[in-house]
C-alpha atoms as a PDB file:
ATOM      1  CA  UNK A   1      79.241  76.741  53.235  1.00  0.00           C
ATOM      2  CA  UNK A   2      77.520  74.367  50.667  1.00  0.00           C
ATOM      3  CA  UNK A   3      76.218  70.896  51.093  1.00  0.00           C
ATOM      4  CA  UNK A   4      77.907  68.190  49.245  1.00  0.00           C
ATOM      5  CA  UNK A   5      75.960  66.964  46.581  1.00  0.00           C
ATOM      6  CA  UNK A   6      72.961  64.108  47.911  1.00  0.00           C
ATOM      7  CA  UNK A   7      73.475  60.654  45.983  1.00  0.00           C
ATOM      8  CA  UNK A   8      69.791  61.770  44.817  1.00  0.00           C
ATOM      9  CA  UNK A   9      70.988  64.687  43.099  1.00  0.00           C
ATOM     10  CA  UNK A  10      74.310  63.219  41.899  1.00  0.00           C
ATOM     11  CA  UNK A  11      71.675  60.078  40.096  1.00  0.00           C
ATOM     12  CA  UNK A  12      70.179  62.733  38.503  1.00  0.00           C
ATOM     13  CA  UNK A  13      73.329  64.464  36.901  1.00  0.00           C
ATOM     14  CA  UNK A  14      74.606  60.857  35.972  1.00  0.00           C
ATOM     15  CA  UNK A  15      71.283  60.012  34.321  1.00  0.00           C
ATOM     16  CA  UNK A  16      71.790  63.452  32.197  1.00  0.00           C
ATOM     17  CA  UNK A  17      75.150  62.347  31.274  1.00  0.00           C
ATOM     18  CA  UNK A  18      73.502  59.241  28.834  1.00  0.00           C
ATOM     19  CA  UNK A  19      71.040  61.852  27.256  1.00  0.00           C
ATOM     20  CA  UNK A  20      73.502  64.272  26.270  1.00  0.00           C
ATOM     21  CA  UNK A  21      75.411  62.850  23.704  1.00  0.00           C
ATOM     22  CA  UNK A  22      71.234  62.131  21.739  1.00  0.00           C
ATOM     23  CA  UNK A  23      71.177  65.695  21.811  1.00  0.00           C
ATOM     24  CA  UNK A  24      74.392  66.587  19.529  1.00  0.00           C
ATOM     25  CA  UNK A  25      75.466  65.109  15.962  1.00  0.00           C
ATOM     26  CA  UNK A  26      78.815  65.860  16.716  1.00  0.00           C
ATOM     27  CA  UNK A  27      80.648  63.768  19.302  1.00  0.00           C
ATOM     28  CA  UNK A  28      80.649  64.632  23.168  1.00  0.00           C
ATOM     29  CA  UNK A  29      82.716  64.374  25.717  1.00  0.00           C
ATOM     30  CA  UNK A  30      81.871  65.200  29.541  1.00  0.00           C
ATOM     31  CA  UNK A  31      83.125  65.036  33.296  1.00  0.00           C
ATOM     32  CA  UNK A  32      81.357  65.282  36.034  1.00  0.00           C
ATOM     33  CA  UNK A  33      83.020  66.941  39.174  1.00  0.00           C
ATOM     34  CA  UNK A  34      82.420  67.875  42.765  1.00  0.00           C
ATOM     35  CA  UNK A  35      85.154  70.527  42.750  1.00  0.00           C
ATOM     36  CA  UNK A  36      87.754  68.001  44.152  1.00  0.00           C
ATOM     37  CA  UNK A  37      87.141  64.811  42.173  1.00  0.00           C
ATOM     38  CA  UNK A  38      86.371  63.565  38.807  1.00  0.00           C
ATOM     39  CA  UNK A  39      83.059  61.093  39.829  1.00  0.00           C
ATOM     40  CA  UNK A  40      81.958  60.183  36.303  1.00  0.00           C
ATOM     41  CA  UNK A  41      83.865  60.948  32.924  1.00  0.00           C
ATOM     42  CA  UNK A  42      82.512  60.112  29.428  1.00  0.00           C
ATOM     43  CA  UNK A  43      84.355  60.126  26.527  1.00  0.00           C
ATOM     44  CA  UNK A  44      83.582  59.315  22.824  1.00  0.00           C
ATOM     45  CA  UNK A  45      86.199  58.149  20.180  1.00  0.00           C
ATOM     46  CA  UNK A  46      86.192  61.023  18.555  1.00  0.00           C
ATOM     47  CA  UNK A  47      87.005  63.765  21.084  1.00  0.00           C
ATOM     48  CA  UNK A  48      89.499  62.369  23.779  1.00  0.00           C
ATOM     49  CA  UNK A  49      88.783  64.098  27.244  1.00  0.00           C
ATOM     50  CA  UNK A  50      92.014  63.707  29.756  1.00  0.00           C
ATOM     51  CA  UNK A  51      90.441  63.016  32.825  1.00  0.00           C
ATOM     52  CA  UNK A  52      89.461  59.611  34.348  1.00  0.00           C
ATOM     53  CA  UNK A  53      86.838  58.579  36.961  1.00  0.00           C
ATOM     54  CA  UNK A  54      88.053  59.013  40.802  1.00  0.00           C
ATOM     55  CA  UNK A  55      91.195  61.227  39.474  1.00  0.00           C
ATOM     56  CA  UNK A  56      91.684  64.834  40.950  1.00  0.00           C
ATOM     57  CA  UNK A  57      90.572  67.940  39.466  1.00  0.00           C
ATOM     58  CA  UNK A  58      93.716  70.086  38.829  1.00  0.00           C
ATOM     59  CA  UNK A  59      93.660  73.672  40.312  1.00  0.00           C
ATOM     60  CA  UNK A  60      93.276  76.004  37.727  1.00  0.00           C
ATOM     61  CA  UNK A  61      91.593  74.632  35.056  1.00  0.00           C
ATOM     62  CA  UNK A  62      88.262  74.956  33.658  1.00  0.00           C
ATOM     63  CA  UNK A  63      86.384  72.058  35.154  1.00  0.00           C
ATOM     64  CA  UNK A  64      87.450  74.054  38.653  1.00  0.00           C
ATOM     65  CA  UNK A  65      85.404  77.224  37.789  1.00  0.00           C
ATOM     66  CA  UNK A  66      82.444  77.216  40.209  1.00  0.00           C
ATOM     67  CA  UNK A  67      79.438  78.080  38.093  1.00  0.00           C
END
């Protein structure tokens, strides 16, 4: 069975979520999961993610794909 992700690794991933969109031209949207919930969503104007901060990741879809 897996840990749950520290708060020092979960900083980390939230820190990566700012640098992201400097990488791209094109707008980006992103969530970041831990299998169950949604704990940080960005979205630009331009491409609308449906998912909100503290909502539940539905079954089935591709933010619930273990990498």
């Amino acid at each position: 069975m897996e840990k749950p992700v520290s708060n020092e690794k979960l900083a980390y991933y939230q820190e990566f979520l700012e640098i992201i969109p400097m990488l791209f031209q094109e707008d980006v949207s992103m969530a970041l999961a831990d299998m169950k919930t949604f704990i940080d969503v960005r979205v630009s104007e331009g491409l609308p993610l449906n998912a909100k901060t503290g909502q539940a990741v539905p079954q089935g879809g591709a933010q619930s794909t273990r990498l």
